[in-house]
N, C-alpha and C. Protein backbone atom coordinates (compact mmCIF):
# COMPACT_ATOMS: atom_id res chain seq x y z
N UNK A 1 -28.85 -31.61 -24.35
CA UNK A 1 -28.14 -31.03 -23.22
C UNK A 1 -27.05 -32.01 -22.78
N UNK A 2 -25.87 -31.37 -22.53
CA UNK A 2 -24.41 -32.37 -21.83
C UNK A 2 -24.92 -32.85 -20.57
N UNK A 3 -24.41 -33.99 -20.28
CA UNK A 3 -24.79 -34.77 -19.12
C UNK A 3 -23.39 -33.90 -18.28
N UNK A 4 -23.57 -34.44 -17.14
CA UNK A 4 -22.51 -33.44 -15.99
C UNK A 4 -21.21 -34.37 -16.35
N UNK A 5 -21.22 -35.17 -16.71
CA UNK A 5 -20.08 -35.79 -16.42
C UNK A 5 -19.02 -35.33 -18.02
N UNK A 6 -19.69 -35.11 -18.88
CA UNK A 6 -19.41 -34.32 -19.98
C UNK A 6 -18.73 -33.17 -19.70
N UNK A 7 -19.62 -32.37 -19.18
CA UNK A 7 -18.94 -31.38 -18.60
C UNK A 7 -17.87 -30.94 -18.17
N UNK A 8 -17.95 -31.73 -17.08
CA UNK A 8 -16.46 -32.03 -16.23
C UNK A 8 -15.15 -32.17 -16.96
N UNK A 9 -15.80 -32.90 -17.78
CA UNK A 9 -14.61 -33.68 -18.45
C UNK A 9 -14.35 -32.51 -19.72
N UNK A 10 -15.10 -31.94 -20.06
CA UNK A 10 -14.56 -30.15 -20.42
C UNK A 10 -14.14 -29.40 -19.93
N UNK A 11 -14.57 -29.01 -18.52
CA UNK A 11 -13.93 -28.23 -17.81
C UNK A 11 -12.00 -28.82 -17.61
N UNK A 12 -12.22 -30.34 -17.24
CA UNK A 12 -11.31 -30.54 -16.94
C UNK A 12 -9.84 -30.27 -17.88
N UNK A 13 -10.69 -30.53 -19.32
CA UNK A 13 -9.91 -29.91 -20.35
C UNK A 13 -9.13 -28.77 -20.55
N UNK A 14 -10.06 -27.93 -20.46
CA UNK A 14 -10.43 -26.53 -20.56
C UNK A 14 -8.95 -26.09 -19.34
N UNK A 15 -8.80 -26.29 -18.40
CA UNK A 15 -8.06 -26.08 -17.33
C UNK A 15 -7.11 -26.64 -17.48
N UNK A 16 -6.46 -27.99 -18.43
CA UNK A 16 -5.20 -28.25 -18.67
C UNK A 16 -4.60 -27.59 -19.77
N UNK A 17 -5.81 -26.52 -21.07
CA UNK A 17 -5.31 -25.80 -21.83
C UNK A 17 -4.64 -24.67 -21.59
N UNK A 18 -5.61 -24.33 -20.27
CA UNK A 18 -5.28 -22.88 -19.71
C UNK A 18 -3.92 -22.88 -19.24
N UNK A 19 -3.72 -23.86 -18.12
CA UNK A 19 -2.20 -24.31 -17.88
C UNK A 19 -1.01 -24.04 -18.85
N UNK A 20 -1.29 -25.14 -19.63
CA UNK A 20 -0.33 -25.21 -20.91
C UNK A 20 0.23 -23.62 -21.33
N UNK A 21 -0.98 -22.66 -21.26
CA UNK A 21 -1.06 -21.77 -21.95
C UNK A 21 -0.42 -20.93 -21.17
N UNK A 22 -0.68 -20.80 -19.73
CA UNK A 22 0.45 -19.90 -19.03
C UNK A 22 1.65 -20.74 -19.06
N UNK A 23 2.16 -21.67 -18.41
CA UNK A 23 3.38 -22.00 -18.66
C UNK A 23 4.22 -21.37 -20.19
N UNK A 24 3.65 -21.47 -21.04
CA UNK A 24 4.34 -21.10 -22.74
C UNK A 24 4.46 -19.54 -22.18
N UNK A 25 3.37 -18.80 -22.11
CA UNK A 25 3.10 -17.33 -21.74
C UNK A 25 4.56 -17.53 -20.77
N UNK A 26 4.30 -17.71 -19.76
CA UNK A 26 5.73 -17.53 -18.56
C UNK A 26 7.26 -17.42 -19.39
N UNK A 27 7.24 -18.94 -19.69
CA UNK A 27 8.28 -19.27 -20.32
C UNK A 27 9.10 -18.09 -21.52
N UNK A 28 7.69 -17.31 -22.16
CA UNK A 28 8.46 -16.52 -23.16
C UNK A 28 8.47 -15.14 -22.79
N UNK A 29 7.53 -14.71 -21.33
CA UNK A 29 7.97 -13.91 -21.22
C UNK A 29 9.39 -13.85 -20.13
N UNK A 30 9.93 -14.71 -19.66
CA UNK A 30 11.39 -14.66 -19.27
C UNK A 30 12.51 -14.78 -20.02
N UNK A 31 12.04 -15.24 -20.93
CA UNK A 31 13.43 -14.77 -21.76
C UNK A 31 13.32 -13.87 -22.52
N UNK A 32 12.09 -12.97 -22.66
CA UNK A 32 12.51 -12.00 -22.92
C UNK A 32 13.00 -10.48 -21.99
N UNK A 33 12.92 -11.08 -21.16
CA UNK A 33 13.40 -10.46 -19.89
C UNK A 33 14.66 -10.43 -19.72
N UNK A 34 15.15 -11.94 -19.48
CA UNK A 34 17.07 -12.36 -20.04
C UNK A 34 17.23 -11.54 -20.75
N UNK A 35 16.46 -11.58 -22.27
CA UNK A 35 16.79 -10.67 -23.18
C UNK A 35 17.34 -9.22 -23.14
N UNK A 36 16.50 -8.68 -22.57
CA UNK A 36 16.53 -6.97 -22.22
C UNK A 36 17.22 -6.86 -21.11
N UNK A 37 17.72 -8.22 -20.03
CA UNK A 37 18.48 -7.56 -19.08
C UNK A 37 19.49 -7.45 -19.48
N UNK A 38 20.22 -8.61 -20.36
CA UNK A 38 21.50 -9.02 -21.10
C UNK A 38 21.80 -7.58 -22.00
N UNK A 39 20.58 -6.96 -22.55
CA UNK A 39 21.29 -6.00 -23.73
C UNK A 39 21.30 -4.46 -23.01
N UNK A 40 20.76 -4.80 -22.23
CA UNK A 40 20.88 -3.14 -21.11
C UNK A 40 21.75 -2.98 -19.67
N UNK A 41 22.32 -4.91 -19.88
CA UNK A 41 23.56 -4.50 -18.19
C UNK A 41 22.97 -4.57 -17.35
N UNK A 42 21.31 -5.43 -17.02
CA UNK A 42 20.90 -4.72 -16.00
C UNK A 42 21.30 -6.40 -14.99
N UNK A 43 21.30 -5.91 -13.80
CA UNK A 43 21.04 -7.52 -12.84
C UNK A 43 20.16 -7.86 -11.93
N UNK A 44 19.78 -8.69 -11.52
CA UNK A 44 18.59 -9.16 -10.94
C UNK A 44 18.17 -7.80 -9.35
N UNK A 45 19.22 -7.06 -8.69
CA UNK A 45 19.04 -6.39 -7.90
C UNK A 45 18.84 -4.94 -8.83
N UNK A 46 18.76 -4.90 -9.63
CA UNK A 46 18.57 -3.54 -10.28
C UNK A 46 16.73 -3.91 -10.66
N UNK A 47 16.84 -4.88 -10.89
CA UNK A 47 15.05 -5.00 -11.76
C UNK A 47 14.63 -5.21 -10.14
N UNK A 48 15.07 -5.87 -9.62
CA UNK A 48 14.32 -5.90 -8.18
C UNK A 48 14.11 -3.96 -7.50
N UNK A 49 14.94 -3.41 -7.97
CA UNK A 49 14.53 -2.54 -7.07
C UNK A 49 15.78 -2.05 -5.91
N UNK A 50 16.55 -3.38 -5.41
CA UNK A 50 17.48 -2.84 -4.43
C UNK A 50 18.57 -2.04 -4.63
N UNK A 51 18.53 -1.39 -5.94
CA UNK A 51 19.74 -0.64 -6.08
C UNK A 51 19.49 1.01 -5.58
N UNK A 52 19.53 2.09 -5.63
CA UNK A 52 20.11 3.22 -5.77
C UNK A 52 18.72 3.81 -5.72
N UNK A 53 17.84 3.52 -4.23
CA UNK A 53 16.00 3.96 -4.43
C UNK A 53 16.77 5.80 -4.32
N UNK A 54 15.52 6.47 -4.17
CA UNK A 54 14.91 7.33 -4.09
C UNK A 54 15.24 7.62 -2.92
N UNK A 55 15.18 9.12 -2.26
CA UNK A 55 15.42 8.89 -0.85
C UNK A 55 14.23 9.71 -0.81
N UNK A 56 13.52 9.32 0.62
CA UNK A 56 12.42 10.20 1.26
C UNK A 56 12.60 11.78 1.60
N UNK A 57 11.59 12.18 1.59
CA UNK A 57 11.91 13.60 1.88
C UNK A 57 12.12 13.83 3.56
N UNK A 58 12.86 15.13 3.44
CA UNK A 58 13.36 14.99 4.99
C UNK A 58 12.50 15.46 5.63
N UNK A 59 12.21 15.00 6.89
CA UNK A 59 11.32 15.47 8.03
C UNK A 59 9.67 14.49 7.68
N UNK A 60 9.81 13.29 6.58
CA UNK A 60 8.38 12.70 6.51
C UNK A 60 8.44 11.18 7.39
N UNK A 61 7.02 11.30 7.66
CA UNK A 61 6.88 10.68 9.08
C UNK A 61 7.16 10.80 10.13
N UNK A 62 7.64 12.15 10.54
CA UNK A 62 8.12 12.29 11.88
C UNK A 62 7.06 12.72 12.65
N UNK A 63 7.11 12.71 13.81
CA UNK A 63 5.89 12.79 14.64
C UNK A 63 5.44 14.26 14.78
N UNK A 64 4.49 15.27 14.87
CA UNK A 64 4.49 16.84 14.95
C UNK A 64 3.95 16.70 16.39
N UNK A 65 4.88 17.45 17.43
CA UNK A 65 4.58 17.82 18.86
C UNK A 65 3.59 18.58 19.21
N UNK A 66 2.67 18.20 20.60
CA UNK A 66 1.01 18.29 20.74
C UNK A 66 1.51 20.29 20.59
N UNK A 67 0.49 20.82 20.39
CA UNK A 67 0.37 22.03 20.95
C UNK A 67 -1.11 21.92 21.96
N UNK A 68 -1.71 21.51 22.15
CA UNK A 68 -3.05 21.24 22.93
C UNK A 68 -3.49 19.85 22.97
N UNK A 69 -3.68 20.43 25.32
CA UNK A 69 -3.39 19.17 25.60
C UNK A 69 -4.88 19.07 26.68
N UNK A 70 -5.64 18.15 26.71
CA UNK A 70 -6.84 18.33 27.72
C UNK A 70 -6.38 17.97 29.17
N UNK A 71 -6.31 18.73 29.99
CA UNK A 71 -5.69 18.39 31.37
C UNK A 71 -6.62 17.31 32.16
N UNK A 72 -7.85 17.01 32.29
CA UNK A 72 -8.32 16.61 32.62
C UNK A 72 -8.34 14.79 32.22
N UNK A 73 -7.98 14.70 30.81
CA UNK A 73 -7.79 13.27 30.31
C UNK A 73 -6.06 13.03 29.98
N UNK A 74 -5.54 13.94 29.73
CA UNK A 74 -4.42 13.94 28.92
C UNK A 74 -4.07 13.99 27.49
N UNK A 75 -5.34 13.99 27.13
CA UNK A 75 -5.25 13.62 25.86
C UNK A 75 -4.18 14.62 24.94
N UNK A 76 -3.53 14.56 23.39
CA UNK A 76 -3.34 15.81 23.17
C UNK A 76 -3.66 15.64 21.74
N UNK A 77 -3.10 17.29 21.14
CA UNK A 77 -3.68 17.06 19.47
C UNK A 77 -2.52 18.29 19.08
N UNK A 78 -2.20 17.72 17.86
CA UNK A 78 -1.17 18.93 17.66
C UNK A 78 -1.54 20.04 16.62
N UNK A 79 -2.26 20.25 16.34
CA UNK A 79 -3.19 21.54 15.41
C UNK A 79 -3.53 21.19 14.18
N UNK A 80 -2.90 19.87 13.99
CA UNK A 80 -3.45 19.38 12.50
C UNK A 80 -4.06 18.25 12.53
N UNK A 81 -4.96 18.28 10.96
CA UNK A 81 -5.87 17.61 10.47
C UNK A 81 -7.08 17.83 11.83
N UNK A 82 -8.14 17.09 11.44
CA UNK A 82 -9.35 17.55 12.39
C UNK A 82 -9.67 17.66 13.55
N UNK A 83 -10.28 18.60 14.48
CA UNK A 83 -10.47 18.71 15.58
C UNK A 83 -10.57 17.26 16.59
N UNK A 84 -10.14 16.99 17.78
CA UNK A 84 -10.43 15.76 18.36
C UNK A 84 -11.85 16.53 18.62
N UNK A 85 -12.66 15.09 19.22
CA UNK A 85 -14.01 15.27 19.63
C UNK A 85 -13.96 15.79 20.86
N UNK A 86 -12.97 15.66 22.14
CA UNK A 86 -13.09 16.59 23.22
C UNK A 86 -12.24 17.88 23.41
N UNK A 87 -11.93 18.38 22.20
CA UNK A 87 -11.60 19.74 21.81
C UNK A 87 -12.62 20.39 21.41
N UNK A 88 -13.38 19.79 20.25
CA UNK A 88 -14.86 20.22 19.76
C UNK A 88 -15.91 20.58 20.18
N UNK A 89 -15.96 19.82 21.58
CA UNK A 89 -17.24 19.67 22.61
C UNK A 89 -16.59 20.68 23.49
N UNK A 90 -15.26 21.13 23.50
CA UNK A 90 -15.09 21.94 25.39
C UNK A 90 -15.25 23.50 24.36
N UNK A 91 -14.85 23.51 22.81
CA UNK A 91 -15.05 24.97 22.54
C UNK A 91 -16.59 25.19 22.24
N UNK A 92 -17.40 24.12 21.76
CA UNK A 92 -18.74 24.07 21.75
C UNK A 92 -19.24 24.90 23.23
N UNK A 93 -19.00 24.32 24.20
CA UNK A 93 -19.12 24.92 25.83
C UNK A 93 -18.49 25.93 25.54
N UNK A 94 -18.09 26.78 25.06
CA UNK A 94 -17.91 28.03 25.18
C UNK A 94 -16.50 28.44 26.06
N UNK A 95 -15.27 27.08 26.22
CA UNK A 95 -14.12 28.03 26.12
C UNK A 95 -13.15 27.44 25.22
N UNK A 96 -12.03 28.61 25.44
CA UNK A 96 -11.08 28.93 24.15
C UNK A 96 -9.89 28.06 23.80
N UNK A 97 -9.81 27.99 22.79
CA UNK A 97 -8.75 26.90 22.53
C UNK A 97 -7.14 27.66 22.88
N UNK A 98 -6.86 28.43 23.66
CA UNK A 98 -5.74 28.76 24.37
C UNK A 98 -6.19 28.35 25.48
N UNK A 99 -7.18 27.90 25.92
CA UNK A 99 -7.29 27.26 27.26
C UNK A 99 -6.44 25.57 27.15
N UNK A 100 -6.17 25.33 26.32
CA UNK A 100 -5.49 24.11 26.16
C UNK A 100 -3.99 23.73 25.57
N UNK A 101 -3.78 25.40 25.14
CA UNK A 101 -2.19 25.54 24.61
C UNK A 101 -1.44 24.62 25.51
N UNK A 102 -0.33 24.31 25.29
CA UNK A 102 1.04 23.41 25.71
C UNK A 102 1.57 24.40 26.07
């Protein structure tokens, strides 16, 4: 069995190969990058991304206005995605969700 200090001194190895080994890895994959930018025109803001995005679709992320509002808290909810919990509980009690229209 390796004594620890053996070890170490493998590991320590082991971790200056790995090194070595990305640096070479890095190194060749940037020039081949140079490579393909050089033969396709491209420039560092085109591979980045800042050129000519995509545009969002219109009307996304905009806020959708309450249609129901609890007078008593203020709270409101605008008809989408899931019921709030004190919408749930006042039609549970038995009244109507036009009791809370806007």
């Amino acid at each position: 069995m390796a004594s620890l200090q053996e070890l170490l001194a493998q590991r320590a190895d082991l971790e200056k190969k790995i090194a070595d080994a990305q640096r070479e890895e890095r190194s060749a994959a940037i020039a081949k990058v140079r490579t393909l930018m050089a033969e396709f025109g491209l420039t560092a803001a085109d591979v980045a991304g800042r050129g000519a995005a995509p545009r969002a679709k219109a009307g996304t992320g905009a806020k959708v206005p309450a249609k129901y509002r609890n007078a008593a808290t203020g709270e409101t909810w605008s008809g989408r995605g899931l019921q709030p919990k004190w919408l749930r509980a006042a039609l549970a009690d038995g009244r109507k969700l036009e009791d809370f229209a806007v």
